[in-house]
C-alpha atoms as a PDB file:
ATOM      1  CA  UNK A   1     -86.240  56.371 -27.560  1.00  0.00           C
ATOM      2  CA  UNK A   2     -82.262  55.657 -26.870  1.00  0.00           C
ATOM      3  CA  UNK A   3     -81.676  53.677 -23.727  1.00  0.00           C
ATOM      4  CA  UNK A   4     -79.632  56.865 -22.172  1.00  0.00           C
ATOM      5  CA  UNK A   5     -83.205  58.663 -22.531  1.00  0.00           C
ATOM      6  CA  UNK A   6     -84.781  55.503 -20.717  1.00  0.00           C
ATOM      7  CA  UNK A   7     -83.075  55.762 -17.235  1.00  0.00           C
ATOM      8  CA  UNK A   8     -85.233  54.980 -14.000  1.00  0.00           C
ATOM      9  CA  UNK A   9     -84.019  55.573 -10.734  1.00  0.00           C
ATOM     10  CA  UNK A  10     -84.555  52.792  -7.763  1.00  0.00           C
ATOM     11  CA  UNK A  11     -83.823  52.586  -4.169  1.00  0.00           C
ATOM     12  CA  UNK A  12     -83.820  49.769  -1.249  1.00  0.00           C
ATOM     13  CA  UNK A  13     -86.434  50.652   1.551  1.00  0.00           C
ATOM     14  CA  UNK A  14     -84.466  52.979   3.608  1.00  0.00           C
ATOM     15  CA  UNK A  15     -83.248  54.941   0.263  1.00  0.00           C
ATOM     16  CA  UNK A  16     -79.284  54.462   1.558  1.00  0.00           C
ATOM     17  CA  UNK A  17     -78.700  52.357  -1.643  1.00  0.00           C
ATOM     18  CA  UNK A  18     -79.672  53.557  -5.222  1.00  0.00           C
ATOM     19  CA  UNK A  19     -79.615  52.243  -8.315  1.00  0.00           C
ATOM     20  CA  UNK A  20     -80.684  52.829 -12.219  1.00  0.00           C
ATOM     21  CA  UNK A  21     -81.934  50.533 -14.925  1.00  0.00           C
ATOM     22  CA  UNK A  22     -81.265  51.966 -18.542  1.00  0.00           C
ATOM     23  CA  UNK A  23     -83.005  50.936 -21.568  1.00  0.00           C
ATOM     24  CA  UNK A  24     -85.901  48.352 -21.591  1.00  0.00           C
ATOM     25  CA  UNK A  25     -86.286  45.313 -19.460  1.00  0.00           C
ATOM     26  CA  UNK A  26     -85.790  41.873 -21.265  1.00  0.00           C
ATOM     27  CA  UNK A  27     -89.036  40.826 -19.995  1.00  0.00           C
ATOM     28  CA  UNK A  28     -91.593  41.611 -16.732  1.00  0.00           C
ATOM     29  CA  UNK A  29     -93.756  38.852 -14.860  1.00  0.00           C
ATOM     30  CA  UNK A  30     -94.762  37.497 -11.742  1.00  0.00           C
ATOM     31  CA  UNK A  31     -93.026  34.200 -10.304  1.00  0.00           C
ATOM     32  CA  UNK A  32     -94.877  32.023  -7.655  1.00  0.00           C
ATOM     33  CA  UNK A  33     -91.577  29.879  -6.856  1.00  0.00           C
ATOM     34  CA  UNK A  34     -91.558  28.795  -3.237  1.00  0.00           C
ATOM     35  CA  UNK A  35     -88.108  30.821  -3.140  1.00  0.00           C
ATOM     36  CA  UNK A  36     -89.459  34.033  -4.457  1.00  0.00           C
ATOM     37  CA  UNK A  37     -92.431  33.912  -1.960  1.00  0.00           C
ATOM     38  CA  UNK A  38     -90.413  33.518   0.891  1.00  0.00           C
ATOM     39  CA  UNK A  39     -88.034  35.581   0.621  1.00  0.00           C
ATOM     40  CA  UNK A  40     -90.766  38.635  -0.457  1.00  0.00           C
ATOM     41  CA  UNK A  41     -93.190  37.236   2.510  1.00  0.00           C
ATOM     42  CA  UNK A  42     -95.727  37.578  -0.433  1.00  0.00           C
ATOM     43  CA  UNK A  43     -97.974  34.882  -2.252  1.00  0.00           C
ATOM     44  CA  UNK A  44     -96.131  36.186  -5.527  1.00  0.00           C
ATOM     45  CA  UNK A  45     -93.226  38.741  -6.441  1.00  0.00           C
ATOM     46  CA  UNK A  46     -93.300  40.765  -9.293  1.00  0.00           C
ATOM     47  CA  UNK A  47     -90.200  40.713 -11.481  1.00  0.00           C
ATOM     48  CA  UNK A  48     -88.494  43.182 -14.005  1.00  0.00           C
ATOM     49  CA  UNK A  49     -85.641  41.477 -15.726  1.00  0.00           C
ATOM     50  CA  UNK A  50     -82.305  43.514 -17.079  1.00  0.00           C
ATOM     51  CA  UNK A  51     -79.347  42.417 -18.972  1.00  0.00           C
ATOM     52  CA  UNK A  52     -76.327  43.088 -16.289  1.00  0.00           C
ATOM     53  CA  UNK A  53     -74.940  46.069 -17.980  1.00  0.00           C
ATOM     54  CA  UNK A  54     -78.602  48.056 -17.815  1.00  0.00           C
ATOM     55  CA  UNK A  55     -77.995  47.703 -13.767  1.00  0.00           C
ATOM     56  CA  UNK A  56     -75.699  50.183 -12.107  1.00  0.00           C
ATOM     57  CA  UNK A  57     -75.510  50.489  -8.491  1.00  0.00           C
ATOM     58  CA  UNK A  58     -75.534  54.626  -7.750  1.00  0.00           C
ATOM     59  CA  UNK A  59     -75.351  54.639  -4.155  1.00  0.00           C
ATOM     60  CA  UNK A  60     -74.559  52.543  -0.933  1.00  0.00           C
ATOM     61  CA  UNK A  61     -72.448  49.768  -2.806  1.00  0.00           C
ATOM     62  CA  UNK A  62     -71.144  49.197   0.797  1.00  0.00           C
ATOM     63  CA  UNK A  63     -74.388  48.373   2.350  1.00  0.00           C
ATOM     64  CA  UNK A  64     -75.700  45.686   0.374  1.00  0.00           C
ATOM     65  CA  UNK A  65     -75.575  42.267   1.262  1.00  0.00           C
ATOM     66  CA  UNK A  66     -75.783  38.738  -0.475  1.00  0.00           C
ATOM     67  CA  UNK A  67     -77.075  35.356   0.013  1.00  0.00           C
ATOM     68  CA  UNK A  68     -76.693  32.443  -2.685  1.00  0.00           C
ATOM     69  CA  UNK A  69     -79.171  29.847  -1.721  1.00  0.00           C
ATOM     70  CA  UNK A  70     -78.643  27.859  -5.261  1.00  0.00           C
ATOM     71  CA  UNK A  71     -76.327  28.598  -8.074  1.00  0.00           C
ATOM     72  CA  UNK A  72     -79.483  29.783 -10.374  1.00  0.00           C
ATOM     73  CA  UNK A  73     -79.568  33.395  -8.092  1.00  0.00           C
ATOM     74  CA  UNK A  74     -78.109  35.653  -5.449  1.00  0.00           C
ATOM     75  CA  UNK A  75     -80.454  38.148  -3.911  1.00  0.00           C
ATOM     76  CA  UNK A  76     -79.309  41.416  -2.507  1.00  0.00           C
ATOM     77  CA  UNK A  77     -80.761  43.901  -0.002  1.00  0.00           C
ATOM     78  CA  UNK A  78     -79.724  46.477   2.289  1.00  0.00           C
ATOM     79  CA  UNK A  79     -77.848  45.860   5.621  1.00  0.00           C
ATOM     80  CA  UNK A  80     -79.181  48.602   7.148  1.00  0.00           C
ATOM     81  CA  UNK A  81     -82.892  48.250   6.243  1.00  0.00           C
ATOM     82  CA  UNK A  82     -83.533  44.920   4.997  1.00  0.00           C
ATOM     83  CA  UNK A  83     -84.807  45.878   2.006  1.00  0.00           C
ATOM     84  CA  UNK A  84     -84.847  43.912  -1.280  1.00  0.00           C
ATOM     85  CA  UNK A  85     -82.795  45.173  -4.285  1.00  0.00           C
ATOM     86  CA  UNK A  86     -82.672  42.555  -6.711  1.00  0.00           C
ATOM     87  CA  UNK A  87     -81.266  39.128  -7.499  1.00  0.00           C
ATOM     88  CA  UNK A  88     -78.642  38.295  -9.959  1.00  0.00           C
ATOM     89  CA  UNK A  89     -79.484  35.304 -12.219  1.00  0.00           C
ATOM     90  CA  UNK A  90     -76.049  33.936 -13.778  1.00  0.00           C
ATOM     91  CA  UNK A  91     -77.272  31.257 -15.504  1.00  0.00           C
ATOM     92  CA  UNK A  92     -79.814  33.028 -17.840  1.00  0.00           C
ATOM     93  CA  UNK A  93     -77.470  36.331 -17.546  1.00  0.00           C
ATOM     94  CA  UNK A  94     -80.066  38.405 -16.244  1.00  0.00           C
ATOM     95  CA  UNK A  95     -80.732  40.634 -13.115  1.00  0.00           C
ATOM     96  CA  UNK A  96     -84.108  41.104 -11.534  1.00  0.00           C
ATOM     97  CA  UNK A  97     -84.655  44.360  -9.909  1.00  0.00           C
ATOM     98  CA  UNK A  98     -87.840  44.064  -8.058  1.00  0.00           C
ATOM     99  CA  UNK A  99     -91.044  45.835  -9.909  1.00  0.00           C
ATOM    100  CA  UNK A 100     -91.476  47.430  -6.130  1.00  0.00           C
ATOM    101  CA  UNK A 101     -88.115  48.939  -6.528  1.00  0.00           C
ATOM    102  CA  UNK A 102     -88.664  50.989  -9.352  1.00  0.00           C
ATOM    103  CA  UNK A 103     -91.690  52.921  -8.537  1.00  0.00           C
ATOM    104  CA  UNK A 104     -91.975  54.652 -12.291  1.00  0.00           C
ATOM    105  CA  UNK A 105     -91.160  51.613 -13.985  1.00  0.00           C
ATOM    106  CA  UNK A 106     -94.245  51.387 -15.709  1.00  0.00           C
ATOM    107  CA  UNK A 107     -94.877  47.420 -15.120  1.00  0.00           C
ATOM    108  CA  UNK A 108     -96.232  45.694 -18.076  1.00  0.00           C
ATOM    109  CA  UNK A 109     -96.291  41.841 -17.097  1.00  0.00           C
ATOM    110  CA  UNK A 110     -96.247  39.408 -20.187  1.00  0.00           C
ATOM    111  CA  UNK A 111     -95.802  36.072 -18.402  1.00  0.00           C
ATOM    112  CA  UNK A 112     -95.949  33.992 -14.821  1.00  0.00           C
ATOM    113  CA  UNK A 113     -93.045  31.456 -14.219  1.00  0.00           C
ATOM    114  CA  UNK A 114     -93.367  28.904 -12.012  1.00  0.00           C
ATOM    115  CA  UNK A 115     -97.042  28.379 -11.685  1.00  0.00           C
ATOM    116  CA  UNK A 116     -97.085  24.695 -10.745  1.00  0.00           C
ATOM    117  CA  UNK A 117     -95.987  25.817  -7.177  1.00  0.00           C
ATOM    118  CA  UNK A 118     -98.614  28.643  -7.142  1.00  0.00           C
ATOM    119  CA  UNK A 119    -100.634  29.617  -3.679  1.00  0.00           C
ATOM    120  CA  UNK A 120    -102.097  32.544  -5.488  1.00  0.00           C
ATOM    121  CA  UNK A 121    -103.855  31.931  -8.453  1.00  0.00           C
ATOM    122  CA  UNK A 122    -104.833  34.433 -11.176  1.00  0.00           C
ATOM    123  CA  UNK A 123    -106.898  34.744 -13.833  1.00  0.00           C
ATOM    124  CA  UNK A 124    -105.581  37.364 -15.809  1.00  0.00           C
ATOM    125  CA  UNK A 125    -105.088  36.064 -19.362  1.00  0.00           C
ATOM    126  CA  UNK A 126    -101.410  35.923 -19.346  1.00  0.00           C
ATOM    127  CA  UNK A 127     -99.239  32.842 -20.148  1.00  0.00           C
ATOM    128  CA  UNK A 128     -99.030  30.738 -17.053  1.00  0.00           C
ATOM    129  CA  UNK A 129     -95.166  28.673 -17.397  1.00  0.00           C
ATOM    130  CA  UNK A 130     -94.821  25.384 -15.260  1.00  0.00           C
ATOM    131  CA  UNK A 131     -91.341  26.408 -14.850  1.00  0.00           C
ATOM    132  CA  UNK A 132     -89.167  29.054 -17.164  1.00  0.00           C
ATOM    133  CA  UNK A 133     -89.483  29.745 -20.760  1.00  0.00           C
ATOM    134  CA  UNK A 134     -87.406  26.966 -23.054  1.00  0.00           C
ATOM    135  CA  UNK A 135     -85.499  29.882 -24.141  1.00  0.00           C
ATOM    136  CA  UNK A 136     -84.473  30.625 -20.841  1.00  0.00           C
ATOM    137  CA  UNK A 137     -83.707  27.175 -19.515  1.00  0.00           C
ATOM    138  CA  UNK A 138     -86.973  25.884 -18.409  1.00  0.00           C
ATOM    139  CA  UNK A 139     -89.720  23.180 -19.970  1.00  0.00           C
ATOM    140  CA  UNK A 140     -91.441  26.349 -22.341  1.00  0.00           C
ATOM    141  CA  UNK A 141     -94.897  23.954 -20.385  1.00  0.00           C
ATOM    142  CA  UNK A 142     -97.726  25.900 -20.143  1.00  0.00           C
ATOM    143  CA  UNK A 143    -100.372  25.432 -17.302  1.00  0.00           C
ATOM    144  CA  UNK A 144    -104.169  26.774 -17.517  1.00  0.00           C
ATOM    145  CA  UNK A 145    -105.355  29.313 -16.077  1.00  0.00           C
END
């Protein structure tokens, strides 16, 4: 399959932004960072990550907002619903666009990063990373299960 025959539509909550993700993400996982959970108001968020060029915003440009807590990401949503987008990653030159956001992504996780600050844990068999892969930054330490 070509990545122009992989295209998946996504939207923010109220549907006033749109956006696609062409090709195949570079990788799919949950994180259990403090960050993540609070600003998802969930115990985890599930990720889907994309190389900048597979992200295209389609619609509503003008309503999406930013905030830049660290210089490792700045997460988007919509100013007119509050709904998550995705966050930009500069340093590993990725973009997560939110599992959620995608509804026919078909989510195949491979990985959790940032277990140590877990409040959820879960036995599922995947790779559990204390931080980020080595390859992406982090320690490459894996916790058990």
């Amino acid at each position: 399959m070509s990545n122009e025959e992989n295209v998946l539509t996504g939207t923010c909550f109220c549907g006033a932004v749109e956006l696609t993700v062409t090709g195949e993400p570079a990788a799919m996982g949950y994180c259990h960072c403090e960050s993540c959970r609070k600003w998802s108001a969930g115990p985890v968020n599930a990720f889907s990550l994309w190389k900048p060029e597979a992200v295209k915003i389609t619609k509503g440009e003008e309503h999406i907002e930013g905030f830049k807590k660290t210089q490792n990401s700045l997460r988007k949503w919509c100013k007119l619903c509050g709904g998550h987008i995705l966050t930009e990653h500069p340093p590993m030159g990725l973009i997560d666009v939110y599992a959620a956001t995608i509804p026919q992504l078909d989510f195949r996780p491979a990985l959790h990063v940032h277990y140590q600050e877990t409040v959820l844990p879960i036995k599922d068999g995947l790779p559990k990373q204390k931080d980020v892969p080595a390859e992406l930054g982090g320690s490459g330490v894996l916790l058990p299960e």
